[in-house]
Protein backbone atom coordinates (compact mmCIF):
# COMPACT_ATOMS: atom_id res chain seq x y z
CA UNK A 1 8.81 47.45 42.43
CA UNK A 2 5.32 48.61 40.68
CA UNK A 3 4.15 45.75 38.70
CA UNK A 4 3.87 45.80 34.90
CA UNK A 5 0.58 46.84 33.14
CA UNK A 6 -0.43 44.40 30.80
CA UNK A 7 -2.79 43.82 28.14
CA UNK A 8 -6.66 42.80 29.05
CA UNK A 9 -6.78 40.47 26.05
CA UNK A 10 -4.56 39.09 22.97
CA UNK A 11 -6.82 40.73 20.46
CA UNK A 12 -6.07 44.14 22.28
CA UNK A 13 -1.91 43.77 21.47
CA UNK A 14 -2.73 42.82 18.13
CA UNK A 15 -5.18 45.48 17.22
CA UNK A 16 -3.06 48.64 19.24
CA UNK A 17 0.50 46.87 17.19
CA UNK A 18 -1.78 46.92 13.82
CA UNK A 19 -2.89 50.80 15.10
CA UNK A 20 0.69 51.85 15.86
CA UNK A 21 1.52 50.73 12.55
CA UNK A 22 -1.03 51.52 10.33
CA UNK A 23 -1.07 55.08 9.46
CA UNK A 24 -0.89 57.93 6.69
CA UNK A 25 1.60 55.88 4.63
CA UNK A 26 -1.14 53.39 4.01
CA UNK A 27 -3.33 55.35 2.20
CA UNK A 28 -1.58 57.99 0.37
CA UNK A 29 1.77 56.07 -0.49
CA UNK A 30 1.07 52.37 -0.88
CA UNK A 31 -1.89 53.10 -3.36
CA UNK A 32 -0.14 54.86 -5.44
CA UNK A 33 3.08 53.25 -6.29
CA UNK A 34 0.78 50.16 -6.39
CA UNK A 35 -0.36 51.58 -9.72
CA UNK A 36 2.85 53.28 -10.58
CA UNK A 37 4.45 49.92 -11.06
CA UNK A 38 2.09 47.53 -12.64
CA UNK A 39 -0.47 46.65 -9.78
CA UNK A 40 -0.41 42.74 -7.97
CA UNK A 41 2.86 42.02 -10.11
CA UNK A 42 4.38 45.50 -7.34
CA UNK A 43 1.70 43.57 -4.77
CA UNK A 44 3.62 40.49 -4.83
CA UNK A 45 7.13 42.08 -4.68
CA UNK A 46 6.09 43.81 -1.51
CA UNK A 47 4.76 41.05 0.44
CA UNK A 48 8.17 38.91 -0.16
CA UNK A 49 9.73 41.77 1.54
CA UNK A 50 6.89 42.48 4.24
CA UNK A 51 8.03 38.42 4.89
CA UNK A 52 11.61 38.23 4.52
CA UNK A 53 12.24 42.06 6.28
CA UNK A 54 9.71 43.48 8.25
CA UNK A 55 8.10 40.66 10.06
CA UNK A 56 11.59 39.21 11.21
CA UNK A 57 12.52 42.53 12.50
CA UNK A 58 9.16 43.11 14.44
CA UNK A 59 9.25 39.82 15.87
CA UNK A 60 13.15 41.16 17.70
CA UNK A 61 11.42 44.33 18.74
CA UNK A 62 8.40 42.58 20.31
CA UNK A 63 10.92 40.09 22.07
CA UNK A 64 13.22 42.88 23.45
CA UNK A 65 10.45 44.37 25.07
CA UNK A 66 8.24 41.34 26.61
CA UNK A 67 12.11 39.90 27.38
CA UNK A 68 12.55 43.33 29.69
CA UNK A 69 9.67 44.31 30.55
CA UNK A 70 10.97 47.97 29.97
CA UNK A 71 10.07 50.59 27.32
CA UNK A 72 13.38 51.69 24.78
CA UNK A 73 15.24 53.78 26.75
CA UNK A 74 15.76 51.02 29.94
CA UNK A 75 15.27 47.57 27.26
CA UNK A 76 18.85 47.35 26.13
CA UNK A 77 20.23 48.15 29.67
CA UNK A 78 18.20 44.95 31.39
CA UNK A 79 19.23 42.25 28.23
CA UNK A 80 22.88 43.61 27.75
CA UNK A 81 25.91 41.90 28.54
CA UNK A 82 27.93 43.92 31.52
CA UNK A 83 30.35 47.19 29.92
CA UNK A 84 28.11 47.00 27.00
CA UNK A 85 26.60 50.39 25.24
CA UNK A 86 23.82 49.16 23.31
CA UNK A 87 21.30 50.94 25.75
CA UNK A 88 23.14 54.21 24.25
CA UNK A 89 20.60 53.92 20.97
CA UNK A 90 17.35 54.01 23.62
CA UNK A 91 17.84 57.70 23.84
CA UNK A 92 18.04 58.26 19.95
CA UNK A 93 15.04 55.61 19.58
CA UNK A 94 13.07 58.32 22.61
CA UNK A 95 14.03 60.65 20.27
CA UNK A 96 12.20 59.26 17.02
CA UNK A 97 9.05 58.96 18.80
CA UNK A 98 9.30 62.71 19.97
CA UNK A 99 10.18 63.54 16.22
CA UNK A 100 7.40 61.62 14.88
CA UNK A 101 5.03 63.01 16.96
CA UNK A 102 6.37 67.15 16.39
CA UNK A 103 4.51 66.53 12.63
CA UNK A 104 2.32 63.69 13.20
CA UNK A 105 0.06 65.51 15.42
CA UNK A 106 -0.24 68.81 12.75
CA UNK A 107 -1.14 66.26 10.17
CA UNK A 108 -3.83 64.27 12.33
CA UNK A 109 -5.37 68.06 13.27
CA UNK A 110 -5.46 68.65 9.39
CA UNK A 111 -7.49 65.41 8.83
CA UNK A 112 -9.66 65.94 11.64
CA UNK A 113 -10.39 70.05 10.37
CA UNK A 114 -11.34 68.62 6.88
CA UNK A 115 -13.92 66.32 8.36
CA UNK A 116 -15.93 69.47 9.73
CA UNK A 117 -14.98 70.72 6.41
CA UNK A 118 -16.75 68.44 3.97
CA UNK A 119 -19.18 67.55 6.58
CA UNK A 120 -20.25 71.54 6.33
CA UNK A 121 -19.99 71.13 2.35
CA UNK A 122 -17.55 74.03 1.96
CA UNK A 123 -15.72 72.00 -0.96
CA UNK A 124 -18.86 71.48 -2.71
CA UNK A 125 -18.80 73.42 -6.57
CA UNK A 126 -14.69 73.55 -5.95
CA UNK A 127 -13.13 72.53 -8.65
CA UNK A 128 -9.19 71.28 -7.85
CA UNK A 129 -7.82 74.42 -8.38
CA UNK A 130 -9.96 75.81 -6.19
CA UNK A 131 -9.28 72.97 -3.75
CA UNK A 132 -5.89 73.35 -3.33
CA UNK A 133 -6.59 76.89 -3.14
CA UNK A 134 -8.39 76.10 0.09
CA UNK A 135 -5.63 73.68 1.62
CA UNK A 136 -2.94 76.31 1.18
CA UNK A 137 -5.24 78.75 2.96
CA UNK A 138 -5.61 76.44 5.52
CA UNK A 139 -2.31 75.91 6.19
CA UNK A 140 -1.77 79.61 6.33
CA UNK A 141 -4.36 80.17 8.99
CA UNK A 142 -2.13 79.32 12.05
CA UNK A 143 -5.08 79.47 14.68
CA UNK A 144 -6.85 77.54 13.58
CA UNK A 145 -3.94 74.94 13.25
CA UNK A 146 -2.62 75.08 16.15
CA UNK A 147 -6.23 74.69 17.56
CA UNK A 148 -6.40 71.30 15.78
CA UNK A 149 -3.44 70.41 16.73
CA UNK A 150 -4.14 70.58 20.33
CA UNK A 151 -6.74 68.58 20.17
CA UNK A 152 -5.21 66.04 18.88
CA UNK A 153 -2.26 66.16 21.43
CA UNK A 154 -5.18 66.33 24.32
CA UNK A 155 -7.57 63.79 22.93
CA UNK A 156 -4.13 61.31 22.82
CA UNK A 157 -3.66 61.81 26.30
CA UNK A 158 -6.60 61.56 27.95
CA UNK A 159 -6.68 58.42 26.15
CA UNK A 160 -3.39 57.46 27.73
CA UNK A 161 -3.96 59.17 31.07
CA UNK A 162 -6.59 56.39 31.59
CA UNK A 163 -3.97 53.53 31.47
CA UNK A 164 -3.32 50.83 29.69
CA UNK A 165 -6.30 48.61 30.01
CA UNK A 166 -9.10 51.51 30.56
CA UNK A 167 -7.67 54.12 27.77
CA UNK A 168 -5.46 52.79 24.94
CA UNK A 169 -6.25 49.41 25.29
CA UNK A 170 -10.39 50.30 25.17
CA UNK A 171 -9.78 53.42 22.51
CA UNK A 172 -7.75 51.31 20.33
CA UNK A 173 -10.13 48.53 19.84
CA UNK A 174 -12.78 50.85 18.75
CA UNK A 175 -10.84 52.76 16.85
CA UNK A 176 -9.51 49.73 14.95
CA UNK A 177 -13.36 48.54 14.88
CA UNK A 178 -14.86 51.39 13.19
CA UNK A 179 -11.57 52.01 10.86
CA UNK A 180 -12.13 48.83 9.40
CA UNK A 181 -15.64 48.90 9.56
CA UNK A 182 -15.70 52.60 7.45
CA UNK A 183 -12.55 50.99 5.25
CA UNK A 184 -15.02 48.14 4.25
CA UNK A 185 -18.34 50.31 3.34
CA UNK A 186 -16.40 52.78 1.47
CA UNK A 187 -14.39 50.02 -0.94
CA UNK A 188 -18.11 48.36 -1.48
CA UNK A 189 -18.81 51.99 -1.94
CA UNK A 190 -16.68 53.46 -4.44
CA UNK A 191 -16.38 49.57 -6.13
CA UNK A 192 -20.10 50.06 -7.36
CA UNK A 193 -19.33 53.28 -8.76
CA UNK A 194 -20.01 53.81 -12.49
CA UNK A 195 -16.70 53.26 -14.27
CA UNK A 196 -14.65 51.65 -11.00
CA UNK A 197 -13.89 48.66 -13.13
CA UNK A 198 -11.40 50.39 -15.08
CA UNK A 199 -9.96 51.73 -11.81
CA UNK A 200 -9.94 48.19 -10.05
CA UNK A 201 -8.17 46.73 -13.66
CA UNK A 202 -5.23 49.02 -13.29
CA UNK A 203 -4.94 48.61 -9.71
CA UNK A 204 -5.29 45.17 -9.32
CA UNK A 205 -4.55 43.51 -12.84
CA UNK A 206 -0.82 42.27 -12.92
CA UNK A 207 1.29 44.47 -15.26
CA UNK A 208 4.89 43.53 -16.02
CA UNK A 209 6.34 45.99 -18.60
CA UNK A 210 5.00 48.97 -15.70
CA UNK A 211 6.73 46.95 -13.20
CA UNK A 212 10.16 47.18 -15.10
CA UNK A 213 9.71 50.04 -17.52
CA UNK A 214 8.79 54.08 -16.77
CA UNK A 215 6.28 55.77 -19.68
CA UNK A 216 9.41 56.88 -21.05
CA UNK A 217 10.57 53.22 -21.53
CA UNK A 218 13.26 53.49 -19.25
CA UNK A 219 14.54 50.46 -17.17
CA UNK A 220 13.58 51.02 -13.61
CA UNK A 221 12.97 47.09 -12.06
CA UNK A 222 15.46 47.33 -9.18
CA UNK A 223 13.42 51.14 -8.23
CA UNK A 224 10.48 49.05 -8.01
CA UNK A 225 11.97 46.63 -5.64
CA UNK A 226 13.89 49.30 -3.70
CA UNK A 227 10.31 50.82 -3.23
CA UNK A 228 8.72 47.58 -2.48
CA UNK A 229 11.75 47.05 0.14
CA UNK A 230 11.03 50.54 1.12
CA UNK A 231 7.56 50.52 1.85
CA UNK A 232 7.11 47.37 3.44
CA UNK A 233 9.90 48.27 6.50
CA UNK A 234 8.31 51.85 6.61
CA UNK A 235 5.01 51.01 6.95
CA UNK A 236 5.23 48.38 10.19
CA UNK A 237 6.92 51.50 12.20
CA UNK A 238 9.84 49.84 13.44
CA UNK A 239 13.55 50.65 14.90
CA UNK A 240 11.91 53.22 17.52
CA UNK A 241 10.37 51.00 19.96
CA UNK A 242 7.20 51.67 19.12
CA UNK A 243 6.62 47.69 18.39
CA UNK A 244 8.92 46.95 21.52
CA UNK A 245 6.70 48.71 24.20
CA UNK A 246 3.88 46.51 23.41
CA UNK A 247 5.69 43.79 23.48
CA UNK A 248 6.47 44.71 27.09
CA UNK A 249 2.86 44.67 28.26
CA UNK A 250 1.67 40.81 26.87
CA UNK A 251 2.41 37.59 28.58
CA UNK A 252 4.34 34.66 27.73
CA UNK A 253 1.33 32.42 26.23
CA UNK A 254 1.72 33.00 22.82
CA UNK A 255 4.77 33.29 20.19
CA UNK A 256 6.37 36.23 18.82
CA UNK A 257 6.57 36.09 15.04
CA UNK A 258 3.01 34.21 14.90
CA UNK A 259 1.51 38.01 16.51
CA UNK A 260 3.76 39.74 14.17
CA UNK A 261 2.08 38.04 11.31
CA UNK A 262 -1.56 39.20 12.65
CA UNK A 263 -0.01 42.47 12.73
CA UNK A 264 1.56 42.72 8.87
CA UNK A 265 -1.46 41.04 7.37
CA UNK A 266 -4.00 43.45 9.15
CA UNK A 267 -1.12 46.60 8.26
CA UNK A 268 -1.65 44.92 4.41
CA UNK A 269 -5.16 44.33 4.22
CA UNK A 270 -5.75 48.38 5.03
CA UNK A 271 -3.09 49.34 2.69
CA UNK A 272 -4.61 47.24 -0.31
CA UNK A 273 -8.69 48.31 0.56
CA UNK A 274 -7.21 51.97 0.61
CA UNK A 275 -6.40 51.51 -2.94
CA UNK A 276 -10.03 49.48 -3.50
CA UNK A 277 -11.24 53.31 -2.62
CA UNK A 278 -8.43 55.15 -4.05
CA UNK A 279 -8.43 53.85 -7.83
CA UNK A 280 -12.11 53.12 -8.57
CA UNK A 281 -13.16 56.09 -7.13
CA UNK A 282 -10.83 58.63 -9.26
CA UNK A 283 -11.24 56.57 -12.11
CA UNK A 284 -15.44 56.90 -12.17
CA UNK A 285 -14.90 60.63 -12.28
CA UNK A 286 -11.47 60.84 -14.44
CA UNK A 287 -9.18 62.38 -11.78
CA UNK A 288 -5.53 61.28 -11.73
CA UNK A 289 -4.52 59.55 -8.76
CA UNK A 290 -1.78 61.95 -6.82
CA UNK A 291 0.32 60.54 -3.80
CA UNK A 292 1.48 62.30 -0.31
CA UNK A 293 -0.72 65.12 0.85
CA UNK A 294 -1.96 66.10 -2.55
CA UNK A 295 -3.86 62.80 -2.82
CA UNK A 296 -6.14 63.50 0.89
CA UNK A 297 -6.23 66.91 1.02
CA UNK A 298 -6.43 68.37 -2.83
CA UNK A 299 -7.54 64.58 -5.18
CA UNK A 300 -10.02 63.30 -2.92
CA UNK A 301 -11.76 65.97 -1.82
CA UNK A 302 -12.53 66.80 -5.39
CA UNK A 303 -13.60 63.02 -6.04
CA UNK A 304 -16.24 63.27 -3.38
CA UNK A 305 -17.35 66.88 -4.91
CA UNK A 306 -18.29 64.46 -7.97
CA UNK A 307 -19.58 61.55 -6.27
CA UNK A 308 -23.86 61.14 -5.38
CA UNK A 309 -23.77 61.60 -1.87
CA UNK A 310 -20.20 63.00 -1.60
CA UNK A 311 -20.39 64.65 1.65
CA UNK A 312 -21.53 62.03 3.34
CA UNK A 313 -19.03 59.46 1.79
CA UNK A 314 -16.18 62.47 2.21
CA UNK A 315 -17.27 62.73 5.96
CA UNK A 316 -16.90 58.88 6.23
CA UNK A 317 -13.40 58.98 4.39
CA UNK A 318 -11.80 62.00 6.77
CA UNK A 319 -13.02 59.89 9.94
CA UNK A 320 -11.57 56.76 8.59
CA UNK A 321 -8.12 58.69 8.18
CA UNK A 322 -8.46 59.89 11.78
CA UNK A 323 -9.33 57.02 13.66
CA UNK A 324 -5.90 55.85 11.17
CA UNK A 325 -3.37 58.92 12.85
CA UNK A 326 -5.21 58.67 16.17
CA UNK A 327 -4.32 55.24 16.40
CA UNK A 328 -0.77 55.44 15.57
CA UNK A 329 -0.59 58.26 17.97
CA UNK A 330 -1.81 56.92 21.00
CA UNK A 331 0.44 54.63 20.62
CA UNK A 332 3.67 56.46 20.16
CA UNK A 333 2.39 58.64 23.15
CA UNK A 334 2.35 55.13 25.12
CA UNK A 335 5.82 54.81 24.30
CA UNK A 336 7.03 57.78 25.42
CA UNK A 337 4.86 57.77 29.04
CA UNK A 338 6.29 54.29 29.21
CA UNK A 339 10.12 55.90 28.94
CA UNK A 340 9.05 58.45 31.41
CA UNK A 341 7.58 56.26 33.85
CA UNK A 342 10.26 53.27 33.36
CA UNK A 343 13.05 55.92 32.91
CA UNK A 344 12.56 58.19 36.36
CA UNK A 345 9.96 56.11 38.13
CA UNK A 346 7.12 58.50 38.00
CA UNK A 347 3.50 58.30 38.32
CA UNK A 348 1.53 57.87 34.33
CA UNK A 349 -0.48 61.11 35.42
CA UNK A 350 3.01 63.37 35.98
CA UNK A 351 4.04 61.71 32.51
CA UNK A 352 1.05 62.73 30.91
CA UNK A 353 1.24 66.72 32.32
CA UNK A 354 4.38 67.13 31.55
CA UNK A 355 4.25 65.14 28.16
CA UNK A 356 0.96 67.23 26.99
CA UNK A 357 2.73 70.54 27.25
CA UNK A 358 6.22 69.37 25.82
CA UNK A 359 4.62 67.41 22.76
CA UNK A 360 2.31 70.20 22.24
CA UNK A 361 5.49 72.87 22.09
CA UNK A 362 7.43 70.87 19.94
CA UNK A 363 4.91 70.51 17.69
CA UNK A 364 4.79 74.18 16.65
CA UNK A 365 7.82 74.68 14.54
CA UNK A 366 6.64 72.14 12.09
CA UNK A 367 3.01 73.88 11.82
CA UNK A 368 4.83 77.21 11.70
CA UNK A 369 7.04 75.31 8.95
CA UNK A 370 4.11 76.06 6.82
CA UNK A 371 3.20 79.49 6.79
CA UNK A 372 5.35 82.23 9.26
CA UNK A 373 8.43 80.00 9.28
CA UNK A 374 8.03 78.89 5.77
CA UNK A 375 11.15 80.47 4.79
CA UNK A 376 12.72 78.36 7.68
CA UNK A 377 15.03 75.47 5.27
CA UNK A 378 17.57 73.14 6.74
CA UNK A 379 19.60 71.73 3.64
CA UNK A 380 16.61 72.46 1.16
CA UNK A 381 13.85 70.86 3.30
CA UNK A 382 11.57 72.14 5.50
CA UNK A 383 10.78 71.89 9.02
CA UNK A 384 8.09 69.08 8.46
CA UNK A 385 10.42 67.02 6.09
CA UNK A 386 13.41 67.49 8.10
CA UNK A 387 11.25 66.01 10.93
CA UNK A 388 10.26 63.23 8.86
CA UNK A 389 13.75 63.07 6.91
CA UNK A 390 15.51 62.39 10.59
CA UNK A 391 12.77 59.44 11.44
CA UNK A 392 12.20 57.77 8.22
CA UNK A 393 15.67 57.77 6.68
CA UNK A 394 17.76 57.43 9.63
CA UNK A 395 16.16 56.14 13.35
CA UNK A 396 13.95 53.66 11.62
CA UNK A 397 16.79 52.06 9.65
CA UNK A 398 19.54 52.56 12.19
CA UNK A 399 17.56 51.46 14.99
CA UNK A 400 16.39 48.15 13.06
CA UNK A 401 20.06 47.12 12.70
CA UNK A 402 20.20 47.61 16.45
CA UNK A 403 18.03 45.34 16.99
CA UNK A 404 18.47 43.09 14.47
CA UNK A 405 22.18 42.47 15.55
CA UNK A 406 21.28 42.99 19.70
CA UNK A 407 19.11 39.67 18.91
CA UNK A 408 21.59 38.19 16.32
CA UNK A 409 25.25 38.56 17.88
CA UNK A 410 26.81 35.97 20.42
CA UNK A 411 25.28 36.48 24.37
CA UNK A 412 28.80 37.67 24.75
CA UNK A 413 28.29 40.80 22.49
CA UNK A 414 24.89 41.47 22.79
CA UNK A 415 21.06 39.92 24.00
CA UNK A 416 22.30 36.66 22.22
CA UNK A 417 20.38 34.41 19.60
CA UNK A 418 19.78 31.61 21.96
CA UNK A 419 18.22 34.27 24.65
CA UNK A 420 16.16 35.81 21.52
CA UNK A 421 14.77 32.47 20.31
CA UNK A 422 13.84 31.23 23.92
CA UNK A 423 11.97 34.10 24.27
CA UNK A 424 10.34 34.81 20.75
CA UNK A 425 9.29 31.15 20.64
CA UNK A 426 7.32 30.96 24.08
CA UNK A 427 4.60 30.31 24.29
CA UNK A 428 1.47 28.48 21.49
CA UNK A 429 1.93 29.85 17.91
CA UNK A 430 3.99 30.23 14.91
CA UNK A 431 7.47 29.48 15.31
CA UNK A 432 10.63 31.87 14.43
CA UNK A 433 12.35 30.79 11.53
CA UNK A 434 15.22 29.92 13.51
CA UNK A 435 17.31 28.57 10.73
CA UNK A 436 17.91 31.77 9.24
CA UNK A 437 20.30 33.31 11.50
CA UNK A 438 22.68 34.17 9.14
CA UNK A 439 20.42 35.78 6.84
CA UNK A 440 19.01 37.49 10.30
CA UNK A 441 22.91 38.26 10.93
CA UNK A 442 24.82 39.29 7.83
CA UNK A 443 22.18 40.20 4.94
CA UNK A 444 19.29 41.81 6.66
CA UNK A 445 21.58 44.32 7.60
CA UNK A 446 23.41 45.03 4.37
CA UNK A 447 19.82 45.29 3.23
CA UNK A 448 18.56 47.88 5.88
CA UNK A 449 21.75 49.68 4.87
CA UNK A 450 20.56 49.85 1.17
CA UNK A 451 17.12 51.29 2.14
CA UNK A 452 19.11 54.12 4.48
CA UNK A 453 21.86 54.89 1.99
CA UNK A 454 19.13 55.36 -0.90
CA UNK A 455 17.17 57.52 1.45
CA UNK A 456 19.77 59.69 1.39
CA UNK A 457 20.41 59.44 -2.77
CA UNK A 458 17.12 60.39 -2.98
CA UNK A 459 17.09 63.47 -0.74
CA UNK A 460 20.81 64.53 -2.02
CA UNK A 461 21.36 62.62 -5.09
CA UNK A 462 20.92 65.14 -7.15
CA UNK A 463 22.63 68.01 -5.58
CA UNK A 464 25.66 65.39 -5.43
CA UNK A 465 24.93 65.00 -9.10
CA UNK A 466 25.07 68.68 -10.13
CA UNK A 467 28.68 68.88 -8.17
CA UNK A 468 30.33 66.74 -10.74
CA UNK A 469 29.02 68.31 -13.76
C-alpha cells in the first residue's frame, strides 16, 4: 500500500485550510452586508455563529479525514459500521467539488484578465457606466474567456502535478504570504485616503436600529441573523470534503478544533480587512458600495479610476483577488486528484491529465452561460447560478449534516462520538467541546436545515408567493 503524503509543516495545513476557505465570498459578500446591517453590532452576530456552527463542523471534517486517511469518496467507507451507506454521500460530496470548480475557474480567469486590464490603464477616464459597459463586453468575448480560463485550470495543476509537499504545499504558502501581505498595504492604503473616516465609521461603528430595521423601517433582526448564520457556514467551505482531505495529510501531534480555530480566525481577519479597503475607499470618492460581481468588476474598478495612483493600487487589488481564487482552487483540485488517486489507485500524474481536460470541459457551459448560451435557464437561473445554486444551497448544507451526525450518532449507526473525540482531541492543543454533544446531535442540524430550507425561500419564495395570490 503507497504511503500517505503528508504535510512538510503545521503552518502549511493551516495556511492551504485558510486558502481553501478563503475566497470570493470574502470580499464581495461579507463587506457588504457588514454595512447593510449596522457594522460590529452584524460583526459580533457572525462570529457567535463562526463559533457555535462552523468551527464545530470543520473540526468533524478534519477528523474524518486524518481518522481515514482517505479523500471523500473512500472516508465514510473506512470509519463506517459494516451494511452501512454513509459512504453513498462521497460521490455527491466528488460532485460539489466538480461543480464548484465548472464556475470557479471562469471567475478566477475574469480576475486574473482585469489585472492586465488596469495594469494597461484601459479603465482609466471610464466612468461606471462605461465600466460595466466594458465587463459585459468582456463577458461576451468568449476567446478570450475561455483563454483565461485555461489558464487558470493549467496553472492549478501544475501546481498539483508537483505533489503535495513540492506544489500545493510550497504555492500555497506564498500565495497566502503575499495575499496577506497586499491585503495589509492596501487597508493602510485606502485607510489614509481623504474622507476614509466616514467609510471606516459606517463600517466599523456599532449600529443597532440597521441591525434590526431596513431604510424602510421594516423589522428584519432574524434576516440579519439568518445572514450572519449564512455567511459564517458558507464562507469556511465545508460539507464537500474540501476541509476533510487536508485533514488526511497531517499527523496526530496536534488537536483538531484548536487548527480549526487558526483556520476561522485567519478566514475572518481577510473578510474584515476586505471591508478596511472596501468602505473607506468608496467612501473618499462617493461611490456606493455594491455586493457580488458588481462590487470587483464594475465599483472598484471605478474607485481606483479616482484614486492617486489607481493603477497601481487596482493592479495590487486584482492580484490580491487572484492569489484569493487560486488558493481555493488548488485546493479543491487536491481534493479531487486525491478521490482519483484514493478512489482507482492511480498515479497523481494520470489524475492530473485526465482531470485538466475534464475540469477544463466542464467548465465551458457556465462561460458560455454568459454570452452564446445566455438564453440557456434552468428554473429562472442561469448556468453559473444553477452551478452555484446546487453547491451552496444544497451539498454544503446536506453534506454538513452528514458529517455532523457520522461523528455524532452511536458507533453502532455511524463513526461514533467516542471514535470522533479520540481522534479530534489527539494530540497538543485546544480541546473539543466535548460536552456539547447534544447540541452537536439534535440542534446543529435543525439549524443547518434552516440555512438550506431558506436557500431555497430565497431562490423560489417568491414564485411560491405569486401562486397563492
Amino acid at each position: 500500500m503507497k504511503e500517505r503524503e503528508t504535510f512538510a509543516s503545521r503552518l502549511g495545513f493551516v495556511l492551504i485550510s485558510a486558502g481553501c476557505a478563503i475566497g470570493l465570498g470574502n470580499v464581495w459578500r461579507f463587506p457588504y452586508i457588514v454595512g447593510q446591517y449596522g457594522g460590529a453590532a452584524f460583526v459580533l452576530i457572525y462570529l457567535v455563529f463562526l463559533v457555535i456552527m462552523g468551527l464545530p463542523i470543520m473540526s468533524m471534517e478534519f477528523a474524518v479525514g486524518r481518522a481515514s486517511r482517505k479523500s471523500i469518496t473512500m472516508s465514510f467507507q473506512e470509519l463506517e459500521p459494516a451494511g452501512s451507506k454513509w459512504h453513498w454521500y462521497g460521490w455527491f460530496g466528488m460532485a460539489g467539488n466538480y461543480l464548484l470548480m465548472m464556475f470557479y475557474t471562469t471567475i478566477a480567469g475574469w480576475l486574473l484578465l482585469y489585472f492586465f486590464k488596469i495594469a494597461a490603464g484601459q479603465f482609466q477616464g471610464m466612468d461606471v457606466e462605461e465600466v460595466s459597459a466594458a465587463f459585459g463586453s468582456m463577458q461576451q468575448d468568449v476567446w478570450i474567456q475561455i483563454l483565461f480560463m485555461g489558464i487558470v485550470v493549467l496553472l492549478g495543476m501544475i501546481v498539483c502535478s508537483r505533489g503535495l509537499k513540492n506544489g500545493v504545499e510550497k504555492a500555497n504558502k506564498a500565495m497566502m504570504v503575499c495575499l496577506l501581505v497586499l491585503l495589509v498595504v492596501l487597508a493602510v492604503r485606502a485607510l489614509t485616503l481623504p474622507g476614509a473616516s466616514e467609510g471606516l465609521k459606517f463600517y466599523l461603528v456599532p449600529n443597532f436600529h440597521n441591525l434590526m430595521y431596513d431604510g424602510e423601517g421594516n423589522f428584519r433582526l432574524f434576516r440579519a441573523i439568518y445572514d450572519a448564520m449564512g455567511q459564517a457556514f458558507f464562507t469556511l467551505s465545508l460539507g464537500i470534503g474540501a476541509m476533510a482531505i487536508f485533514g488526511s495529510y497531517i499527523g496526530k501531534e496536534r488537536r483538531l478544533f484548536g487548527e480549526a480555530v487558526n483556520v476561522g480566525i485567519l478566514d475572518t481577519f481577510v473578510a474584515f480587512t476586505s471591508g478596511l479597503i472596501i468602505f473607506p475607499s468608496a467612501f473618499a470618492f462617493g461611490v456606493n458600495p455594491d455586493s457580488g460581481p458588481n462590487l470587483i468588476f464594475v465599483t472598484l474598478p471605478n474607485v481606483f479610476n479616482a484614486m492617486p495612483g489607481g493603477r497601481l493600487w487596482g493592479a495590487l487589488f486584482f492580484v490580491f483577488l487572484f492569489f484569493a481564487a487560486l488558493s481555493t482552487v488548488t485546493a479543491v483540485f487536491e481534493n479531487i486528484l486525491a478521490c482519483w488517486m484514493d478512489r482507482w489507485n492511480i498515479s497523481r500524474s494520470k489524475a492530473v491529465a485526465v482531470n485538466l481536460v475534464l475540469i477544463f470541459l466542464l467548465s465551458l457551459p457556465c462561460l458560455l452561460g454568459n454570452n452564446l448560451w445566455s438564453s440557456v435557464k434552468v428554473l429562472g437561473m442561469s448556468i453559473m447560478d444553477l452551478e452555484d445554486f446546487l453547491v451552496s444551497n444544497n451539498l454544503l448544507p446536506i453534506g454538513s449534516v452528514i458529517y455532523l451526525l457520522f461523528c455524532c450518532v452511536s458507533v453502532k449507526r455511524g463513526w461514533g462520538y467516542e471514535n470522533f473525540l479520540a481522534e479530534v482531541n489527539q494530540g497538543e492543543g485546544l480541546r473539543f467541546p466535548a460536552r456539547f454533544r447534544l447540541y452537536f446531535k439534535y440542534i446543529l442540524p435543525v439549524i443547518m436545515l434552516v440555512i438550506f430550507v431558506m436557500g431555497y425561500w430565497d431562490k423560489f419564495g417568491s414564485f411560491v408567493t405569486a401562486l397563492f395570490k
